[in-house]
PDB file of N, CA and C in Angstrom:
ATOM      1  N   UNK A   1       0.843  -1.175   0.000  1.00  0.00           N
ATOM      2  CA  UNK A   1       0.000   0.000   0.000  1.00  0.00           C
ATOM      3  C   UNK A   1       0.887   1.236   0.000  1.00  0.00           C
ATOM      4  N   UNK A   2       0.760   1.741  -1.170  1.00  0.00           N
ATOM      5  CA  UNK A   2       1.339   3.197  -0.646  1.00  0.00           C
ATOM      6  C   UNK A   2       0.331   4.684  -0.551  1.00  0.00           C
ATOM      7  N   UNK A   3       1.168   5.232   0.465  1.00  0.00           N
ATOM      8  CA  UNK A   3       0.799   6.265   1.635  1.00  0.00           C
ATOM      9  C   UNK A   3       1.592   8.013   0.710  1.00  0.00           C
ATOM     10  N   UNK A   4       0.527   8.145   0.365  1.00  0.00           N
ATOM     11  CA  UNK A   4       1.020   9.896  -0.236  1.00  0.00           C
ATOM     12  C   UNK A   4       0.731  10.666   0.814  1.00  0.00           C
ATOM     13  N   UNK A   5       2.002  11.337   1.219  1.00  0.00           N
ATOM     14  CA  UNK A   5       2.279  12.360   2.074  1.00  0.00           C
ATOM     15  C   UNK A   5       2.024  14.036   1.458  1.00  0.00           C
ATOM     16  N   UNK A   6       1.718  15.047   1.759  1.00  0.00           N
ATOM     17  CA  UNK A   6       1.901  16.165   0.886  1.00  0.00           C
ATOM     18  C   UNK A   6       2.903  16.643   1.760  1.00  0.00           C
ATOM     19  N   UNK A   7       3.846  17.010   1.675  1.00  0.00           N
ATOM     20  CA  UNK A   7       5.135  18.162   2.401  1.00  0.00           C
ATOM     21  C   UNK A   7       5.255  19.386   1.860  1.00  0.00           C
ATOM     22  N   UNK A   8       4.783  20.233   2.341  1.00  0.00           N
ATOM     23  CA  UNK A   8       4.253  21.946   2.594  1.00  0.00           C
ATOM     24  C   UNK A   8       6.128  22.916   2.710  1.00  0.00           C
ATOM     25  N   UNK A   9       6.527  22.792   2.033  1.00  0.00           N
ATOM     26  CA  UNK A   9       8.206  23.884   2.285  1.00  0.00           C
ATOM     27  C   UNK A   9       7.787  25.312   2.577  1.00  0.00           C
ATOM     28  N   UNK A  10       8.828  25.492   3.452  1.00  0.00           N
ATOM     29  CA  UNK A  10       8.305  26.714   4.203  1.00  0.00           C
ATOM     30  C   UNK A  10       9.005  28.048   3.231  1.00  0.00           C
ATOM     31  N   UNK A  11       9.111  29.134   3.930  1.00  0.00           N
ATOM     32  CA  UNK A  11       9.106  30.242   2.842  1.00  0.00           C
ATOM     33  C   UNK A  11      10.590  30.124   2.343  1.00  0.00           C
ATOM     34  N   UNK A  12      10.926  30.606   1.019  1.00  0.00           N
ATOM     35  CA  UNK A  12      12.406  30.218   0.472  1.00  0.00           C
ATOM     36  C   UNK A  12      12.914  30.892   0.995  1.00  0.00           C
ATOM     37  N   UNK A  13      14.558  30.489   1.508  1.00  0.00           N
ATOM     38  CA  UNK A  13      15.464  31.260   1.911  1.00  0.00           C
ATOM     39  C   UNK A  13      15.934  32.159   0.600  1.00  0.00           C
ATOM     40  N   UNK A  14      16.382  33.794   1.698  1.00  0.00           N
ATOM     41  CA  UNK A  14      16.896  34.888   0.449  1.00  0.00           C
ATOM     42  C   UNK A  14      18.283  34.592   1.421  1.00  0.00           C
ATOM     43  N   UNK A  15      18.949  34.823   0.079  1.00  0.00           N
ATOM     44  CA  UNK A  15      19.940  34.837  -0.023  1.00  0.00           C
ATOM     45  C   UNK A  15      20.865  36.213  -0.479  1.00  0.00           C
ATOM     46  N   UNK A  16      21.829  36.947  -0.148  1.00  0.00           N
ATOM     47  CA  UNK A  16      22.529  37.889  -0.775  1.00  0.00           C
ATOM     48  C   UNK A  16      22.669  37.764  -1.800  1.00  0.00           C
ATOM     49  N   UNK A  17      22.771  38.624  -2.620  1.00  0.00           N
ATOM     50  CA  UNK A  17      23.476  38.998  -4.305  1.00  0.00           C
ATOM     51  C   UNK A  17      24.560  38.756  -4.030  1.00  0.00           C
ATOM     52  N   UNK A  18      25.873  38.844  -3.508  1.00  0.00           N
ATOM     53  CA  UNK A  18      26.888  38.096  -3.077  1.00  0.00           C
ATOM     54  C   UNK A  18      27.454  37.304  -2.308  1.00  0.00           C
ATOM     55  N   UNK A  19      26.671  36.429  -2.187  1.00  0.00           N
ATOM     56  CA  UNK A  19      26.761  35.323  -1.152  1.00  0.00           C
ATOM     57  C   UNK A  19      27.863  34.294  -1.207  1.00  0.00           C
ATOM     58  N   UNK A  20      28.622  34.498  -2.498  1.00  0.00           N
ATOM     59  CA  UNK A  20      29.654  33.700  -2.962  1.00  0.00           C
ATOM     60  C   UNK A  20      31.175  34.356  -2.202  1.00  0.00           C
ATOM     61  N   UNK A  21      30.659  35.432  -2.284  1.00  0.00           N
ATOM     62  CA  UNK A  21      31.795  36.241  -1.823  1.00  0.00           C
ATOM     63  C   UNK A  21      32.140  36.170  -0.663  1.00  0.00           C
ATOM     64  N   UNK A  22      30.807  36.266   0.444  1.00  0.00           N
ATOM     65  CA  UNK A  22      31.040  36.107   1.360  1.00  0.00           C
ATOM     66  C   UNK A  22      30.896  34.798   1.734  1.00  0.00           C
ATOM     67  N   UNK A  23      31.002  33.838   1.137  1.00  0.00           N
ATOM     68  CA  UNK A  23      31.077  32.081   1.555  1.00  0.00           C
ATOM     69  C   UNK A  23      33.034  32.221   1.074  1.00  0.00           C
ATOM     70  N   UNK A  24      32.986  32.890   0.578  1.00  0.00           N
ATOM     71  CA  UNK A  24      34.879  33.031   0.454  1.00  0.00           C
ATOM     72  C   UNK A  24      35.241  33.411   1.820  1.00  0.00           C
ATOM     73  N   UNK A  25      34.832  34.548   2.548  1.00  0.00           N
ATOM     74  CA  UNK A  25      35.244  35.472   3.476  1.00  0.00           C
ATOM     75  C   UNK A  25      35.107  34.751   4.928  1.00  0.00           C
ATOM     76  N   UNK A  26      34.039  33.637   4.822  1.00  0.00           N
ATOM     77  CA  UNK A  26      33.481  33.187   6.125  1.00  0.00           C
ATOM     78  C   UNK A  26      34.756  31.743   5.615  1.00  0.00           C
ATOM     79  N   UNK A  27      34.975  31.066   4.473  1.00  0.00           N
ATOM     80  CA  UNK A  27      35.671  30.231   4.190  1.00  0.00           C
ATOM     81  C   UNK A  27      37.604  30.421   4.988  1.00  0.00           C
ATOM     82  N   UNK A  28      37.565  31.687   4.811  1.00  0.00           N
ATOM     83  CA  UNK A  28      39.258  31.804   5.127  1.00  0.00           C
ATOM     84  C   UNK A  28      39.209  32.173   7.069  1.00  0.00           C
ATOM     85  N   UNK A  29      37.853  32.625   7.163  1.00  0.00           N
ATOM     86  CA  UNK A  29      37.634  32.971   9.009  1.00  0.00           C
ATOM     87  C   UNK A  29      37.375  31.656   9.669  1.00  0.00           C
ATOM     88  N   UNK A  30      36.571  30.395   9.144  1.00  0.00           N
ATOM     89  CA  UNK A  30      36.600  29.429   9.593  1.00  0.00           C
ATOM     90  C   UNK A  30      37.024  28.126   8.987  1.00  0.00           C
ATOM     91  N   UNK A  31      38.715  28.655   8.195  1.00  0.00           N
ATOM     92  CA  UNK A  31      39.663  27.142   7.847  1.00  0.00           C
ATOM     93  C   UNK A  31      39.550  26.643   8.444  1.00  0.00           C
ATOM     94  N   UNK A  32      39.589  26.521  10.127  1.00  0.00           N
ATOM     95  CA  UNK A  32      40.105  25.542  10.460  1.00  0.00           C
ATOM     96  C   UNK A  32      39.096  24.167  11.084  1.00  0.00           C
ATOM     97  N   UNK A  33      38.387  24.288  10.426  1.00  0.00           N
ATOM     98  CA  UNK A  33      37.005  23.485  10.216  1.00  0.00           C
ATOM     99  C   UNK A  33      36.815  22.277   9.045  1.00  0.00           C
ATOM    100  N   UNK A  34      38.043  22.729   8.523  1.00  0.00           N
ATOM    101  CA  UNK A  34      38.316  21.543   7.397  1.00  0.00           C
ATOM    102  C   UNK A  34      37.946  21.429   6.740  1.00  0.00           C
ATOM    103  N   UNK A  35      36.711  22.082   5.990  1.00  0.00           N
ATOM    104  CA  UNK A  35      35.997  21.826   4.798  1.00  0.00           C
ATOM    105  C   UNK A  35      37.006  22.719   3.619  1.00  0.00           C
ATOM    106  N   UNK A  36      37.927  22.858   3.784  1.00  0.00           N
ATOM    107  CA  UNK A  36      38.581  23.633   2.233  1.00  0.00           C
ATOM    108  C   UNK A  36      39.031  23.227   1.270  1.00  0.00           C
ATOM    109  N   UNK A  37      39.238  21.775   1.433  1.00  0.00           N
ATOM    110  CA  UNK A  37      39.444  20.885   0.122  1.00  0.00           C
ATOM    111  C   UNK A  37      38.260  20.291  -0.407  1.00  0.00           C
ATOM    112  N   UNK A  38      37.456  20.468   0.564  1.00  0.00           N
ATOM    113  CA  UNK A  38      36.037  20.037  -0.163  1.00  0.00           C
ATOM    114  C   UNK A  38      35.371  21.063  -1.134  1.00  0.00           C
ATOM    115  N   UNK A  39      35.858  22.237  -0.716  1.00  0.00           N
ATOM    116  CA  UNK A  39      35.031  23.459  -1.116  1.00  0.00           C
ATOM    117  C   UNK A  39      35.221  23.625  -2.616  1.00  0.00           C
ATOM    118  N   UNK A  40      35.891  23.651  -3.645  1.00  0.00           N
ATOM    119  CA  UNK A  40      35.759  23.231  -5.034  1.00  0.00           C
ATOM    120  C   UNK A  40      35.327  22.270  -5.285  1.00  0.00           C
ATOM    121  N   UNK A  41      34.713  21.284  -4.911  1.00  0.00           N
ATOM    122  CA  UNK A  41      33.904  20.477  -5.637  1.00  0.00           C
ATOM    123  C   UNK A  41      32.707  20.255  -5.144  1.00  0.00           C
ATOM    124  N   UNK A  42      32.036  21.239  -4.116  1.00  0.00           N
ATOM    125  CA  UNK A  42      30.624  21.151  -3.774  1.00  0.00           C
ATOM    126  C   UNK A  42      29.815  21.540  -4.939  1.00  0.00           C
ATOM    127  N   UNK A  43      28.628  21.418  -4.545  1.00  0.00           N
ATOM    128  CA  UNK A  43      27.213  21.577  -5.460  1.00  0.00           C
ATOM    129  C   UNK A  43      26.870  23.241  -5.023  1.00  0.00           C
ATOM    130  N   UNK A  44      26.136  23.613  -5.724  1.00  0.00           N
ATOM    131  CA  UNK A  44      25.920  25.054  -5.520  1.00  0.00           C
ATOM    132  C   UNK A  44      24.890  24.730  -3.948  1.00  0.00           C
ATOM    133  N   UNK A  45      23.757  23.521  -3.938  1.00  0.00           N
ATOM    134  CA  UNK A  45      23.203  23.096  -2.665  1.00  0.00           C
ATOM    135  C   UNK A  45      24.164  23.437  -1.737  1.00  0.00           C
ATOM    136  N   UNK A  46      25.336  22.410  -1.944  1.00  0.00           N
ATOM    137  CA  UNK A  46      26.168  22.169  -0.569  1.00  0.00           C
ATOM    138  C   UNK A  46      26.812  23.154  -0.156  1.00  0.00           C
ATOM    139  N   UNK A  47      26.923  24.332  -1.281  1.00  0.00           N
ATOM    140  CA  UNK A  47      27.615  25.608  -0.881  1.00  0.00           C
ATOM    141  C   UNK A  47      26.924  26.276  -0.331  1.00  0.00           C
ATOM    142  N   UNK A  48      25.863  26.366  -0.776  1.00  0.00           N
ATOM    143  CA  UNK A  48      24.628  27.367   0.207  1.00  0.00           C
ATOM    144  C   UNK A  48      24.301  27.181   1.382  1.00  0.00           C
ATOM    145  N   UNK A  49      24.135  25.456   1.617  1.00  0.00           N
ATOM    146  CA  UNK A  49      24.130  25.199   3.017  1.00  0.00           C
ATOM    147  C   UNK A  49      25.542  25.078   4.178  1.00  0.00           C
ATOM    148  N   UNK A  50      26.814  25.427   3.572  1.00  0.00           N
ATOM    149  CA  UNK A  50      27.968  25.647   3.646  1.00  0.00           C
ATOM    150  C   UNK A  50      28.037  27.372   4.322  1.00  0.00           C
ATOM    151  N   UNK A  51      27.471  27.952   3.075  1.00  0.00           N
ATOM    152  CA  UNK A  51      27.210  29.426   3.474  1.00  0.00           C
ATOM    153  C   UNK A  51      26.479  29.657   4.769  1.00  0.00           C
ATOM    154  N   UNK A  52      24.741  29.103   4.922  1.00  0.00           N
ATOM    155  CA  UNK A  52      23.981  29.486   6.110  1.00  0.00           C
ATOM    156  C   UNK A  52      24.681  29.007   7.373  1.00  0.00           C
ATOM    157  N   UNK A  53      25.306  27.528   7.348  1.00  0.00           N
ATOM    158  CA  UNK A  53      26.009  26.868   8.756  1.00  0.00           C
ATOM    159  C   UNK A  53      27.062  28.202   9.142  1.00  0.00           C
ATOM    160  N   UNK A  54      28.033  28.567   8.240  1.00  0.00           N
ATOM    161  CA  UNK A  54      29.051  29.484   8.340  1.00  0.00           C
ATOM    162  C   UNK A  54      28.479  30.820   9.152  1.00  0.00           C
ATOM    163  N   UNK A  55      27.637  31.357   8.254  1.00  0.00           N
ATOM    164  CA  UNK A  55      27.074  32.742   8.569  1.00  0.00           C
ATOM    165  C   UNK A  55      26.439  32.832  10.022  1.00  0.00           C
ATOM    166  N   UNK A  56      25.743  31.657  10.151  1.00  0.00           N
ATOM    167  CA  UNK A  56      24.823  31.556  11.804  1.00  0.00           C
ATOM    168  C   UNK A  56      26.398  31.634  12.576  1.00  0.00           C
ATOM    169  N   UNK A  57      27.579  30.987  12.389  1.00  0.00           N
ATOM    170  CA  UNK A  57      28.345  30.435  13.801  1.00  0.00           C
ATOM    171  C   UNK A  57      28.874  31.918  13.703  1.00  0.00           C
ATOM    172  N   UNK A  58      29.053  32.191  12.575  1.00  0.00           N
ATOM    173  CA  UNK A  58      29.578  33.952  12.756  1.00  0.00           C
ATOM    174  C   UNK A  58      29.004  35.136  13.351  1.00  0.00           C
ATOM    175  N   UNK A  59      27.135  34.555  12.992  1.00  0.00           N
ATOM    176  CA  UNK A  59      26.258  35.969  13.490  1.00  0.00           C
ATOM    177  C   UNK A  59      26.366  35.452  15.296  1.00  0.00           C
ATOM    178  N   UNK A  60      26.609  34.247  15.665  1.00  0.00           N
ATOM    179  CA  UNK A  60      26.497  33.970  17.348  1.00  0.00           C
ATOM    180  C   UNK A  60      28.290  33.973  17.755  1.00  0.00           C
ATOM    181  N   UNK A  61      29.077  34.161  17.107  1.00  0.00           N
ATOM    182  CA  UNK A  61      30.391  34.023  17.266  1.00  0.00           C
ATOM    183  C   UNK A  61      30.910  35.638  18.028  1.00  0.00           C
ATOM    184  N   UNK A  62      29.924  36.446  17.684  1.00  0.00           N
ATOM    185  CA  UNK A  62      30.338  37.968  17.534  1.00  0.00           C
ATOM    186  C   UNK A  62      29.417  38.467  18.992  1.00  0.00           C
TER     187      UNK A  62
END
């Protein structure tokens, strides 16, 4: 039997017009987290969610 779920996504995240830039800027403030050899070959996904993890530890870091 299959069971259809509907899943409702909540409002889209905005994002900056330069968000790349600053996924560079938050990239060189938190090397030492290890993701920098990964970071050329992520998905634009994995970068974005790369970006929001980064940006939150920075907006509570301060």
């Amino acid at each position: 039997m299959w069971v259809y779920t509907h899943w409702k996504a909540g409002p889209a995240m905005k994002l900056p017009n330069d968000w790349i830039k600053e996924l560079e800027l938050l990239a060189w403030r938190f090397s030492y987290l290890g993701f920098g050899p990964d970071l050329a070959c992520m998905t634009t996904t994995e970068s974005t969610g790369l970006y929001c993890y980064l940006s939150r530890i920075a907006a509570t870091a301060r």
